[in-house]
PDB file of N, CA and C in Angstrom:
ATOM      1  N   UNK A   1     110.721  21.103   2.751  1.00  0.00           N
ATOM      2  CA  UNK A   1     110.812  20.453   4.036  1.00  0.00           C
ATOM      3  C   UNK A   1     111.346  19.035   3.883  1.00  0.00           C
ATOM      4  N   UNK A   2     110.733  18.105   3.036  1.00  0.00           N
ATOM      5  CA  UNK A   2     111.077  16.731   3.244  1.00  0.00           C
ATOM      6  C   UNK A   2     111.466  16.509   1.466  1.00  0.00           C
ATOM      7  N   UNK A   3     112.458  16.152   0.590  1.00  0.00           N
ATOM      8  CA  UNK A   3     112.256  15.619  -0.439  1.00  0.00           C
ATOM      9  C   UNK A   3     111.261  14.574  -1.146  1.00  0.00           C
ATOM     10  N   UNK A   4     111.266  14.508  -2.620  1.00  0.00           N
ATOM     11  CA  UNK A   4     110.416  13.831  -3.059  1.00  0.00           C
ATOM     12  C   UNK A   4     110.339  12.180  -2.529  1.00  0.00           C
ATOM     13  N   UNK A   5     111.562  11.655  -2.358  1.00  0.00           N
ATOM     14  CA  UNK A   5     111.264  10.405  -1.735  1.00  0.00           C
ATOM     15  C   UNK A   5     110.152  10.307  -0.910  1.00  0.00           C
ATOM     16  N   UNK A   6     110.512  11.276   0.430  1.00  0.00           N
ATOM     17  CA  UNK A   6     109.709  10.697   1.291  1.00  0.00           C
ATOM     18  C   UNK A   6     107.851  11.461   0.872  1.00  0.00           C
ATOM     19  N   UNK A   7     107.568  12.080   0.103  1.00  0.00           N
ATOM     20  CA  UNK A   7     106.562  12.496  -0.566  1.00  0.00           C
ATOM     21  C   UNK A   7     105.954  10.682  -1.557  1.00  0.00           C
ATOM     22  N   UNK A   8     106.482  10.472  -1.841  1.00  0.00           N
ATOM     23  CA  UNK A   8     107.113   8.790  -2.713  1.00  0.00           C
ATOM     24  C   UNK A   8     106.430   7.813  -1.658  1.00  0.00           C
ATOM     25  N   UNK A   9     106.819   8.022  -0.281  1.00  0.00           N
ATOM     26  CA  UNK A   9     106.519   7.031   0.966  1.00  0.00           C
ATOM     27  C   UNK A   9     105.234   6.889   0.588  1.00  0.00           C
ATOM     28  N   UNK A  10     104.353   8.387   0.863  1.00  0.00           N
ATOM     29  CA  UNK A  10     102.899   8.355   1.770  1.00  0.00           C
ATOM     30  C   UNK A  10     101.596   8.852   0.514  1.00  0.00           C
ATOM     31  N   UNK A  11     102.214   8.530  -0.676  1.00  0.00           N
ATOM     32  CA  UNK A  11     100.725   9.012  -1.587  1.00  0.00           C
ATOM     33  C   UNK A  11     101.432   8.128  -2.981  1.00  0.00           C
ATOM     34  N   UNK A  12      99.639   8.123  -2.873  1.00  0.00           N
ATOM     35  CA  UNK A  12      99.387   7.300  -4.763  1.00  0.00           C
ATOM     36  C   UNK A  12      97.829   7.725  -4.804  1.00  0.00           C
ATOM     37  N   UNK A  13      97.490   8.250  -5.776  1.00  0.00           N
ATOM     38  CA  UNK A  13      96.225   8.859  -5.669  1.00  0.00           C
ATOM     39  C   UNK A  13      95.615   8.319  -6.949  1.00  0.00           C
ATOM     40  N   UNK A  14      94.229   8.002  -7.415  1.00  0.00           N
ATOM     41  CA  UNK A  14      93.601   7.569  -8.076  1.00  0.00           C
ATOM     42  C   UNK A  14      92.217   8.856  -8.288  1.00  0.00           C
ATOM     43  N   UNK A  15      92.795  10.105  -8.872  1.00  0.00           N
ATOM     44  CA  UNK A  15      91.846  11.238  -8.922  1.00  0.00           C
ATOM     45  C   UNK A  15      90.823  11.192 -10.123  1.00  0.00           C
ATOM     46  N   UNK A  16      89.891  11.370  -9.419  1.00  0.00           N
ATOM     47  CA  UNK A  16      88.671  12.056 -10.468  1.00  0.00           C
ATOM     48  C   UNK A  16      87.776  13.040  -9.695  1.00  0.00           C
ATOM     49  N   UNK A  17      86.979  13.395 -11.098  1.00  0.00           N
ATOM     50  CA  UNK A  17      85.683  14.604 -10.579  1.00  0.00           C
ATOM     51  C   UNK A  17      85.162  14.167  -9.509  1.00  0.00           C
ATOM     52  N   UNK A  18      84.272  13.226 -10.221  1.00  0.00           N
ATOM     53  CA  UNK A  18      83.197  12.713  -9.033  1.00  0.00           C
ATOM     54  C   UNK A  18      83.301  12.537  -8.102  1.00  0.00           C
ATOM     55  N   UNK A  19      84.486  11.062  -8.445  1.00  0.00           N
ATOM     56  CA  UNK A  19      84.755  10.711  -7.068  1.00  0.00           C
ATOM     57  C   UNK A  19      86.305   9.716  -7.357  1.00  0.00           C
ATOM     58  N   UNK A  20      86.938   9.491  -6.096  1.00  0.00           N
ATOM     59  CA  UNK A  20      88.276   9.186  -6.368  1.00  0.00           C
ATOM     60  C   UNK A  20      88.716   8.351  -4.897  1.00  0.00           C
ATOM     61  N   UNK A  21      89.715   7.454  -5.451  1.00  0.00           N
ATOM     62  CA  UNK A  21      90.361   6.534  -4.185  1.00  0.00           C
ATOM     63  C   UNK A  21      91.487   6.828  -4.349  1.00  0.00           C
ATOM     64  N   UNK A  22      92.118   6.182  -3.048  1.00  0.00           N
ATOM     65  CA  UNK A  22      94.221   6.067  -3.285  1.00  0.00           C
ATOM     66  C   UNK A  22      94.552   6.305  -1.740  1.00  0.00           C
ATOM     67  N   UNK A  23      95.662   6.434  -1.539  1.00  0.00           N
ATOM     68  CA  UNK A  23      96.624   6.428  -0.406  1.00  0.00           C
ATOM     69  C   UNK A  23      97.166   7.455  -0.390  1.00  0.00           C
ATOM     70  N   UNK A  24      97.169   8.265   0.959  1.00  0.00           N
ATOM     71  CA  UNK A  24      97.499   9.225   1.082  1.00  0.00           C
ATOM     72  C   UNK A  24      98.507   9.479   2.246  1.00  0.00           C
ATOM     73  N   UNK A  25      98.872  10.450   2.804  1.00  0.00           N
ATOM     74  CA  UNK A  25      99.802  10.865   4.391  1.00  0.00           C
ATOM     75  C   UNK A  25     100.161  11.906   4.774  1.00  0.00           C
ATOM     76  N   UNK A  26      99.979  12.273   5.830  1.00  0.00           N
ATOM     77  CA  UNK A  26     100.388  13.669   6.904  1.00  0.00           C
ATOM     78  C   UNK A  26     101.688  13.260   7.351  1.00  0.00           C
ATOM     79  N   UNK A  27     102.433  13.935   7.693  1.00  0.00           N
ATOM     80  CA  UNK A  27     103.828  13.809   8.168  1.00  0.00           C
ATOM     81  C   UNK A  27     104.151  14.904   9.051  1.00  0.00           C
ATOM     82  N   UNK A  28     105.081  14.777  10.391  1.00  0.00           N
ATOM     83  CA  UNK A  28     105.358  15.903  11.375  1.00  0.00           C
ATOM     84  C   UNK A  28     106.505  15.550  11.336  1.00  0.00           C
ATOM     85  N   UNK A  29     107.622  16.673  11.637  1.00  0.00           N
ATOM     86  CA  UNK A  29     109.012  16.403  11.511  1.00  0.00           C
ATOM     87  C   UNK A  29     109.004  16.131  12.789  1.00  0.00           C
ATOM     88  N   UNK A  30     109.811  15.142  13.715  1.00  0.00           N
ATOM     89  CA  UNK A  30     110.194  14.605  15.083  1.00  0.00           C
ATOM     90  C   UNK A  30     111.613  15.634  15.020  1.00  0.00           C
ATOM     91  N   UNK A  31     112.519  15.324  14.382  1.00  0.00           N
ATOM     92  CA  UNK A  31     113.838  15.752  14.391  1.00  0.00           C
ATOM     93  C   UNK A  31     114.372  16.650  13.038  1.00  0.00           C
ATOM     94  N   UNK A  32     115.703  16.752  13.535  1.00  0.00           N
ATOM     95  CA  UNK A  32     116.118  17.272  11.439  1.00  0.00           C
ATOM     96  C   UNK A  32     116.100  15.683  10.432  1.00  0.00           C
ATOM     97  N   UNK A  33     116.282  15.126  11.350  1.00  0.00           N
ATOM     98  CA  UNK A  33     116.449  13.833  10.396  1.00  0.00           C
ATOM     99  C   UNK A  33     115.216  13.241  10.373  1.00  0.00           C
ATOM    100  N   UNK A  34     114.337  13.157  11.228  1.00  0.00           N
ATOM    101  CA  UNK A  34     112.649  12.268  11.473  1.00  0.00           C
ATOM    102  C   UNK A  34     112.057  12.795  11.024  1.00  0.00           C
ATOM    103  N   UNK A  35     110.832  11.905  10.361  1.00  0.00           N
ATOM    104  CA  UNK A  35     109.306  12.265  10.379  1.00  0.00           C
ATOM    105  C   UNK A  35     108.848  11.507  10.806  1.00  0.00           C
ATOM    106  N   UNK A  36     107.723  11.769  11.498  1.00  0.00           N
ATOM    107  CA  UNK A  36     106.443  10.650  11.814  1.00  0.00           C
ATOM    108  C   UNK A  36     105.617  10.582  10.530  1.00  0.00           C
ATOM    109  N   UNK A  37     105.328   9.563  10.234  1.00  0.00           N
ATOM    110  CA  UNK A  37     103.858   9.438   8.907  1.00  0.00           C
ATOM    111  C   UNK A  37     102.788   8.828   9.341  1.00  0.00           C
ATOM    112  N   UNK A  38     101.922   9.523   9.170  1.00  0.00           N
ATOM    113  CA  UNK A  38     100.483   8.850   8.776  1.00  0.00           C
ATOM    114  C   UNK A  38     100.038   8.135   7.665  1.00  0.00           C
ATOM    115  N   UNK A  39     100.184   7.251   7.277  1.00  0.00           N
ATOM    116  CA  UNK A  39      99.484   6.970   5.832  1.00  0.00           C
ATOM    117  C   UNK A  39      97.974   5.955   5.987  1.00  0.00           C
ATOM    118  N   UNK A  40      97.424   6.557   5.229  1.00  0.00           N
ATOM    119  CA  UNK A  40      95.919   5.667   4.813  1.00  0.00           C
ATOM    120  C   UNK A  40      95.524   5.480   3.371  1.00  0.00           C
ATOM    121  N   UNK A  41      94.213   5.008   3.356  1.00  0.00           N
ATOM    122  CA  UNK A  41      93.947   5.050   2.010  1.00  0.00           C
ATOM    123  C   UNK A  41      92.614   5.687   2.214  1.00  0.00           C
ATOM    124  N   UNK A  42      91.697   6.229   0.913  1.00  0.00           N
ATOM    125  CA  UNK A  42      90.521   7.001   1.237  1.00  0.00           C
ATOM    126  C   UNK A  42      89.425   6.377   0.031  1.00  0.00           C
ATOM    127  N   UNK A  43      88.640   6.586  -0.285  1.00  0.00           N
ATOM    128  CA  UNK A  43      87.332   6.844  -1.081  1.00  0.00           C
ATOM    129  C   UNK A  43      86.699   8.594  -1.039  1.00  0.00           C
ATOM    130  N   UNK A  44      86.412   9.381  -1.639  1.00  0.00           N
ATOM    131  CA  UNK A  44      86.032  10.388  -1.906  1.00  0.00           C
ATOM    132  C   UNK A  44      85.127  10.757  -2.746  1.00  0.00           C
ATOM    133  N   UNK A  45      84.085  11.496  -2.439  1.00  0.00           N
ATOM    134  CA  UNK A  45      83.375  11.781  -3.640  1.00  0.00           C
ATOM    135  C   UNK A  45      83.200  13.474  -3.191  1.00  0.00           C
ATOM    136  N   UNK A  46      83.564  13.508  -4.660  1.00  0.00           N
ATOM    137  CA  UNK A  46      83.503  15.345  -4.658  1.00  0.00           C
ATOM    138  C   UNK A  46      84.571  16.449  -3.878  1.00  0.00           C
ATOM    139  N   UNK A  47      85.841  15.642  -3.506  1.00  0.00           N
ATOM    140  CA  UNK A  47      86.622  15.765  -2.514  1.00  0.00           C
ATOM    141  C   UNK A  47      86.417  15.766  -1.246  1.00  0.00           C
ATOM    142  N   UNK A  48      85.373  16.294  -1.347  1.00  0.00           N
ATOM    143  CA  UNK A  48      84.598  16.822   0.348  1.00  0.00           C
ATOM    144  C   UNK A  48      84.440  15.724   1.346  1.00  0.00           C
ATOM    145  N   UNK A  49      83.911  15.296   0.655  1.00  0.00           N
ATOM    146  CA  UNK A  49      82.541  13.754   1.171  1.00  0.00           C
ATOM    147  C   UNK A  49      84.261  12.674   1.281  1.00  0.00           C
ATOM    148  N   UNK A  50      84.609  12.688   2.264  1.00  0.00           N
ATOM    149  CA  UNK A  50      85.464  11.332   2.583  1.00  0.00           C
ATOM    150  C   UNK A  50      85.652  10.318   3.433  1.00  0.00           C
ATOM    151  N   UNK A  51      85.510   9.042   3.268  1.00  0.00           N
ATOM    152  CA  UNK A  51      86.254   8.004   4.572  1.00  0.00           C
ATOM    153  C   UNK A  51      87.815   7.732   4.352  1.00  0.00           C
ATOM    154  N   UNK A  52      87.802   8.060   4.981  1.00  0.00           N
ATOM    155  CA  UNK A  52      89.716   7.253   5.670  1.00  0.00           C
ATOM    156  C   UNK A  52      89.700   5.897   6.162  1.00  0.00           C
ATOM    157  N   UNK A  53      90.641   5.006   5.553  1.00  0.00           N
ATOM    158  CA  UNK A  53      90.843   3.341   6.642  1.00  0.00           C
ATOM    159  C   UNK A  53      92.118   3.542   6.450  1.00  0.00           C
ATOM    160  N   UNK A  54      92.423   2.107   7.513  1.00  0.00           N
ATOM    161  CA  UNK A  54      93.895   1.607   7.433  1.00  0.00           C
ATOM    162  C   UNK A  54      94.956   2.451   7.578  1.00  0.00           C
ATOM    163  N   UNK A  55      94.681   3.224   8.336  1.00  0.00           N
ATOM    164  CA  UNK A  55      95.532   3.885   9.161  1.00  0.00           C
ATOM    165  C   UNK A  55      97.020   3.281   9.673  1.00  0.00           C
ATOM    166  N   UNK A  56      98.399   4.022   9.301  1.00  0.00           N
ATOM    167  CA  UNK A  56      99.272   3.380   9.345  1.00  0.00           C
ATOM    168  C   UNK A  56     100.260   4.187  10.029  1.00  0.00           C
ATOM    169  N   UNK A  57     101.316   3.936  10.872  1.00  0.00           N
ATOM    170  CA  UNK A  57     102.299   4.797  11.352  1.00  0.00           C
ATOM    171  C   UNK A  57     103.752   4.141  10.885  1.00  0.00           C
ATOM    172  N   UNK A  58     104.469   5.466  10.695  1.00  0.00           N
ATOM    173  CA  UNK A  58     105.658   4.902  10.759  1.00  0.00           C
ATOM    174  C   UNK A  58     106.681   6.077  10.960  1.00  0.00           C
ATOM    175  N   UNK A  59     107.989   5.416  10.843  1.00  0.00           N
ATOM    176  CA  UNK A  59     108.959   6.700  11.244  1.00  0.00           C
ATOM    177  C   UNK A  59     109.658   6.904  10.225  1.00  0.00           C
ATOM    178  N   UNK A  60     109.902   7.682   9.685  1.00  0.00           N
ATOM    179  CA  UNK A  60     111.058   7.662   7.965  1.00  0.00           C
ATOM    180  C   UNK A  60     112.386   8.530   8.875  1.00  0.00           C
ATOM    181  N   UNK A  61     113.146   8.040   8.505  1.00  0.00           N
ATOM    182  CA  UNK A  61     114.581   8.176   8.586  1.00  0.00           C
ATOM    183  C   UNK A  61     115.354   8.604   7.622  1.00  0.00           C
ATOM    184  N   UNK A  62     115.722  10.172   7.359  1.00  0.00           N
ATOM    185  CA  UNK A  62     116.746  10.472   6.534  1.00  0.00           C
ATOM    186  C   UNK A  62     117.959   9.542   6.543  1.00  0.00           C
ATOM    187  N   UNK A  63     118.818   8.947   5.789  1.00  0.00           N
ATOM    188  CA  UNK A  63     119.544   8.183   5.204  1.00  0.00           C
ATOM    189  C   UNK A  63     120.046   8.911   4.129  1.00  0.00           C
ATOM    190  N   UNK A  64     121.755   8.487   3.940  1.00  0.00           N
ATOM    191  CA  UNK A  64     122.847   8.554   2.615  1.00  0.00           C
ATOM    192  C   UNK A  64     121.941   7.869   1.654  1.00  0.00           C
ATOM    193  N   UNK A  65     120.939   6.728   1.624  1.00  0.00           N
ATOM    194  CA  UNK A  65     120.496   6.905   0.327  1.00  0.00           C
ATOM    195  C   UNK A  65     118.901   6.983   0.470  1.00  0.00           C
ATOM    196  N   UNK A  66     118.402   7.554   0.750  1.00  0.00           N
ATOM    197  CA  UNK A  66     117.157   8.481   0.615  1.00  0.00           C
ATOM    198  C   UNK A  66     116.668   8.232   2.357  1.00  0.00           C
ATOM    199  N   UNK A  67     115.304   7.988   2.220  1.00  0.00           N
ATOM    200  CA  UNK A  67     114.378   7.962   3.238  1.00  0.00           C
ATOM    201  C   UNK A  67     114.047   6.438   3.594  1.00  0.00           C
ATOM    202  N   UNK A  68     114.389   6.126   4.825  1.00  0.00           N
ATOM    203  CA  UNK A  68     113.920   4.683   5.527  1.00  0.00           C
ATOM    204  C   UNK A  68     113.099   4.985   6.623  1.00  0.00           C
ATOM    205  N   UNK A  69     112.127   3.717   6.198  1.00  0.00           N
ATOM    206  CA  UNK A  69     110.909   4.234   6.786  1.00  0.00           C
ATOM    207  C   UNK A  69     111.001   2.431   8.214  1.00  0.00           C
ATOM    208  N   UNK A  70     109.925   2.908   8.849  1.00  0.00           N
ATOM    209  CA  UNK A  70     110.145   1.586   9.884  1.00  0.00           C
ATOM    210  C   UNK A  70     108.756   2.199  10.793  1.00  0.00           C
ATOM    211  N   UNK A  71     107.551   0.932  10.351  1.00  0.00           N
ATOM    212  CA  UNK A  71     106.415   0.766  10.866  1.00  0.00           C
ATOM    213  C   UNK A  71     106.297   0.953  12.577  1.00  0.00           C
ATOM    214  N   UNK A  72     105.540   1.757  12.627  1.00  0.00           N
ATOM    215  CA  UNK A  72     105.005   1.981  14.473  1.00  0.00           C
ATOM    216  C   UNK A  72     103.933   1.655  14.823  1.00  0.00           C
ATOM    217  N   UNK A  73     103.528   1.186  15.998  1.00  0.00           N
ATOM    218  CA  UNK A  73     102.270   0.487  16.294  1.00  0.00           C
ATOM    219  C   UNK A  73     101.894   1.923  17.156  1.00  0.00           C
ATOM    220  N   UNK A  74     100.185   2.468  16.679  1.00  0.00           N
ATOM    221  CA  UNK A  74      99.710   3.567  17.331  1.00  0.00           C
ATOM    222  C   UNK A  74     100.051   4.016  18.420  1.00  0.00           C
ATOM    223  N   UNK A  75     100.856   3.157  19.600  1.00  0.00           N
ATOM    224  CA  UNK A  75     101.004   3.269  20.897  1.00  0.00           C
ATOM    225  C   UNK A  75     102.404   4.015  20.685  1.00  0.00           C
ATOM    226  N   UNK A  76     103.277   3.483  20.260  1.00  0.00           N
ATOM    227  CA  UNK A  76     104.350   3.791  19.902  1.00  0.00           C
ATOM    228  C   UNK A  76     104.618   5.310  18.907  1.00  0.00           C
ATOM    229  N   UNK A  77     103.416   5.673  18.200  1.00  0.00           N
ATOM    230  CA  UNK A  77     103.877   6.787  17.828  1.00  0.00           C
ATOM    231  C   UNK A  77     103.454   8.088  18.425  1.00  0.00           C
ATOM    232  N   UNK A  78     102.146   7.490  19.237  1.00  0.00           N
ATOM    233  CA  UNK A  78     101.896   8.473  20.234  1.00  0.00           C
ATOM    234  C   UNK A  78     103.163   8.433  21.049  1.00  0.00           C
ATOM    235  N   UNK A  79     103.673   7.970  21.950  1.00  0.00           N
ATOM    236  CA  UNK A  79     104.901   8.116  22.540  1.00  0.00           C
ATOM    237  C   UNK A  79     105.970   8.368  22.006  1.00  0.00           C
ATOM    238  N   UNK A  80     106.306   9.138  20.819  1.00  0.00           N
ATOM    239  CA  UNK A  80     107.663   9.108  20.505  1.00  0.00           C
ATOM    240  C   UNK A  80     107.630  10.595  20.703  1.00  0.00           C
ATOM    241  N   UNK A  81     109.129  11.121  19.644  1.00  0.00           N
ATOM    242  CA  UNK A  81     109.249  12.791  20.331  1.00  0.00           C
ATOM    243  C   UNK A  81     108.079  13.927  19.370  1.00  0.00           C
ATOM    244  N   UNK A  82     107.052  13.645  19.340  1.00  0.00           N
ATOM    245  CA  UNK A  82     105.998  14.515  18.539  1.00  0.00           C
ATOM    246  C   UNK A  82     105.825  15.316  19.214  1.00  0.00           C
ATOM    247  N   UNK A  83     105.226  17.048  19.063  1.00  0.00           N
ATOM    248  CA  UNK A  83     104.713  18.035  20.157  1.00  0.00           C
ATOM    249  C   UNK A  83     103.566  17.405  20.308  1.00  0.00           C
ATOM    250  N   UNK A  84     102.922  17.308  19.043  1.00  0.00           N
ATOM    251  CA  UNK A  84     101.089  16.893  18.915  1.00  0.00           C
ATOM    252  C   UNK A  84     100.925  15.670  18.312  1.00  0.00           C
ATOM    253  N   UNK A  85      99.608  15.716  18.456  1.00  0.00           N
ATOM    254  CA  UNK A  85      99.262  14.235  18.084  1.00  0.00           C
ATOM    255  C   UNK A  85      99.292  13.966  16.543  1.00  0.00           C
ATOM    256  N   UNK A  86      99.572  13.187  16.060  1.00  0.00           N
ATOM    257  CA  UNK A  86      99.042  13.431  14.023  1.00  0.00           C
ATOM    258  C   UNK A  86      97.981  12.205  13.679  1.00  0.00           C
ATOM    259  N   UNK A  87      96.897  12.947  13.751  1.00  0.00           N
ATOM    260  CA  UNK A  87      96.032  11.867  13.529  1.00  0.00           C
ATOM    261  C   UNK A  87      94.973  12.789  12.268  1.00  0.00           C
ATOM    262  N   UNK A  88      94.539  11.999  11.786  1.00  0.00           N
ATOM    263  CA  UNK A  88      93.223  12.695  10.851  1.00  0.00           C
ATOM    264  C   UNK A  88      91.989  13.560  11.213  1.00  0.00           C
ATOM    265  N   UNK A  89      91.513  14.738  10.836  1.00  0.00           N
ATOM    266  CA  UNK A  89      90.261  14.815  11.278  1.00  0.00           C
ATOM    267  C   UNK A  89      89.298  14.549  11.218  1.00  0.00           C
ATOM    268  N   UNK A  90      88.026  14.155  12.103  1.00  0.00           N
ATOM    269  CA  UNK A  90      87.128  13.621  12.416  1.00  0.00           C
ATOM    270  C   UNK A  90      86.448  13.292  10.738  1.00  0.00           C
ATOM    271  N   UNK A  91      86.417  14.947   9.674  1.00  0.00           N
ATOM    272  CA  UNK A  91      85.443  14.748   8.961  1.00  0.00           C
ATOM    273  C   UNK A  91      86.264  14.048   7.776  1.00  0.00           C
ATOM    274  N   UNK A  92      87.494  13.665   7.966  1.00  0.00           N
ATOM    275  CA  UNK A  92      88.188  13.259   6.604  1.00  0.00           C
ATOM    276  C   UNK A  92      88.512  11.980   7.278  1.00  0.00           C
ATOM    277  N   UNK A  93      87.937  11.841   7.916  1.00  0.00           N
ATOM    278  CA  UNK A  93      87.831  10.242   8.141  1.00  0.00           C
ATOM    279  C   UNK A  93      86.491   9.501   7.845  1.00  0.00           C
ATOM    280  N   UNK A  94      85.337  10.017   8.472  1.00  0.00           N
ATOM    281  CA  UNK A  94      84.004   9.884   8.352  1.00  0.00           C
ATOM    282  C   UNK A  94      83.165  10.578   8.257  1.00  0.00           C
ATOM    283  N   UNK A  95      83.497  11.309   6.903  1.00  0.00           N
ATOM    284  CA  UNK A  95      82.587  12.298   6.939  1.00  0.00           C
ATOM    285  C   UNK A  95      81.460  11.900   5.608  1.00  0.00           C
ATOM    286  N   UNK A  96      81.816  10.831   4.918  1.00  0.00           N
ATOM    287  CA  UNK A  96      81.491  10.606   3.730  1.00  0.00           C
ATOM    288  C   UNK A  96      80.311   9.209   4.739  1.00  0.00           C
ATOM    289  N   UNK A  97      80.704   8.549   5.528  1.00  0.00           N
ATOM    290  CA  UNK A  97      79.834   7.763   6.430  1.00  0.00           C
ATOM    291  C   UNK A  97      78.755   9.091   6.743  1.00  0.00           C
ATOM    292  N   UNK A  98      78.793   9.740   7.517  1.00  0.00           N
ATOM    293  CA  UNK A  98      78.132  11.099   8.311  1.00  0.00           C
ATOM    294  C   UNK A  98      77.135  11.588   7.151  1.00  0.00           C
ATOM    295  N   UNK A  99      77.771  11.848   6.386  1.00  0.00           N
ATOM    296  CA  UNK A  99      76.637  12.316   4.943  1.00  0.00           C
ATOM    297  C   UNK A  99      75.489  11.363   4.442  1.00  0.00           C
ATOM    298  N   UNK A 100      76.448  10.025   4.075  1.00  0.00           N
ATOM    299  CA  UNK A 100      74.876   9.083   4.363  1.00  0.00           C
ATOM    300  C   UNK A 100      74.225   8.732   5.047  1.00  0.00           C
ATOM    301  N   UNK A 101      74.669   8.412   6.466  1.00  0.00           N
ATOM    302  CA  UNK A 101      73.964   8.130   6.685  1.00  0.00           C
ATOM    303  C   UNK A 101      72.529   9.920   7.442  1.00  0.00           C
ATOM    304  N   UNK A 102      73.054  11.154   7.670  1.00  0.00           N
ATOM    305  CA  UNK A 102      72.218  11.752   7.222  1.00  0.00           C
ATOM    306  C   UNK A 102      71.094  11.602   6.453  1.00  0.00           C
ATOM    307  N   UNK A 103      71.731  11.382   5.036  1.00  0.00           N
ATOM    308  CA  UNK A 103      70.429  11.135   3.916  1.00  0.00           C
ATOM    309  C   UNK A 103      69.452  10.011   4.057  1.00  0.00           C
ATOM    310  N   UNK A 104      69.860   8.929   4.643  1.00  0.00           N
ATOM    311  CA  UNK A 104      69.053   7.851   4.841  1.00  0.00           C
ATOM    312  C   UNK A 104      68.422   8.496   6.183  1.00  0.00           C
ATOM    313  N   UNK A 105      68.935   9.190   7.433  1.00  0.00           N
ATOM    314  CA  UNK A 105      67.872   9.385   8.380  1.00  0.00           C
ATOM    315  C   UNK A 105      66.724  10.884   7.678  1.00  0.00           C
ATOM    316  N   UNK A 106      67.538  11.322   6.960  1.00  0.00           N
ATOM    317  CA  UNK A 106      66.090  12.004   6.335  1.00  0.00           C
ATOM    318  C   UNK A 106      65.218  11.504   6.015  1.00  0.00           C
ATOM    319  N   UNK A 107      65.448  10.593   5.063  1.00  0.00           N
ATOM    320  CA  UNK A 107      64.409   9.979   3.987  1.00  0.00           C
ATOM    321  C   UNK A 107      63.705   9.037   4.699  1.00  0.00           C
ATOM    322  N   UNK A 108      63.993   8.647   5.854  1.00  0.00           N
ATOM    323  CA  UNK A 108      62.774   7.822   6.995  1.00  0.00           C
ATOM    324  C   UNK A 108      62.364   8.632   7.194  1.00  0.00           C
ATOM    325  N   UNK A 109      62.780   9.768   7.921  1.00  0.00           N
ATOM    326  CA  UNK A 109      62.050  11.486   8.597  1.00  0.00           C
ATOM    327  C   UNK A 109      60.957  11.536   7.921  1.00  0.00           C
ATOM    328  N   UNK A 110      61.120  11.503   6.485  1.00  0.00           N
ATOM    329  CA  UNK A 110      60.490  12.369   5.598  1.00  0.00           C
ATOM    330  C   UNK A 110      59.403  11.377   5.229  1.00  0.00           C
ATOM    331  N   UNK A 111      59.503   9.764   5.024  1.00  0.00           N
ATOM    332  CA  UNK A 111      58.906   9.137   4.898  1.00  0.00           C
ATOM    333  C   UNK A 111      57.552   8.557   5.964  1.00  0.00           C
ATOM    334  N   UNK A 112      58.017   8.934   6.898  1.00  0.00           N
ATOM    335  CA  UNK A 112      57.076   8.543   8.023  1.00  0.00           C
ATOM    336  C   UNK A 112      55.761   9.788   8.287  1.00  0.00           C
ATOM    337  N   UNK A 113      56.481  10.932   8.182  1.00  0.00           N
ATOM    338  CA  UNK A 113      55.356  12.255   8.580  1.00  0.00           C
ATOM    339  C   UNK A 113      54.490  12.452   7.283  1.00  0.00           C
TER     340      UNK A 113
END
């Protein structure tokens, strides 16, 4: 679908078992020549367990010499020619928040009765 450049744009990953950080991105083709990107960066533990920040948009532009990219402000990429929206899901954004704080409302639960 898209060459390695623009693969190049939206990831740098910092993997391990346990647990792992880095920058990552979803991409929707707009045109033959467009993509929209998402890029963020994450924290992970166990793959599962993740937060997402810094959420970033932009538009990459096929180009004679690779992929040009050019920053969008959220408003702006919701309005451009996308079918759908490209945003993250709920649990790969905060799902690694959601898990603790779970465990901490247990362990009052559990502590109080």
């Amino acid at each position: 679908m898209y060459g390695p450049t623009l693969k190049a744009l939206t990831s740098a990953r910092g993997r391990m078992i346990i647990f792992g950080w880095g920058r990552s991105g979803k991409t929707q083709q707009v045109s033959p020549t467009q993509a929209l990107v998402l890029g963020f960066a994450y924290f992970h533990i166990f793959w599962l367990f993740r937060v997402s920040f810094g959420l970033k948009y932009s538009l990459a532009t096929l180009t004679e010499a690779g992929w040009a990219a050019r920053a969008l402000s959220p408003a702006e990429a919701m309005s451009g020619g996308a079918t759908t929206t490209l945003t993250l899901h709920w649990w790969w954004r905060f799902g690694l928040l959601i898990t603790l704080a779970t465990i901490v409302a247990i362990g009052l639960l559990s502590s109080l009765g």
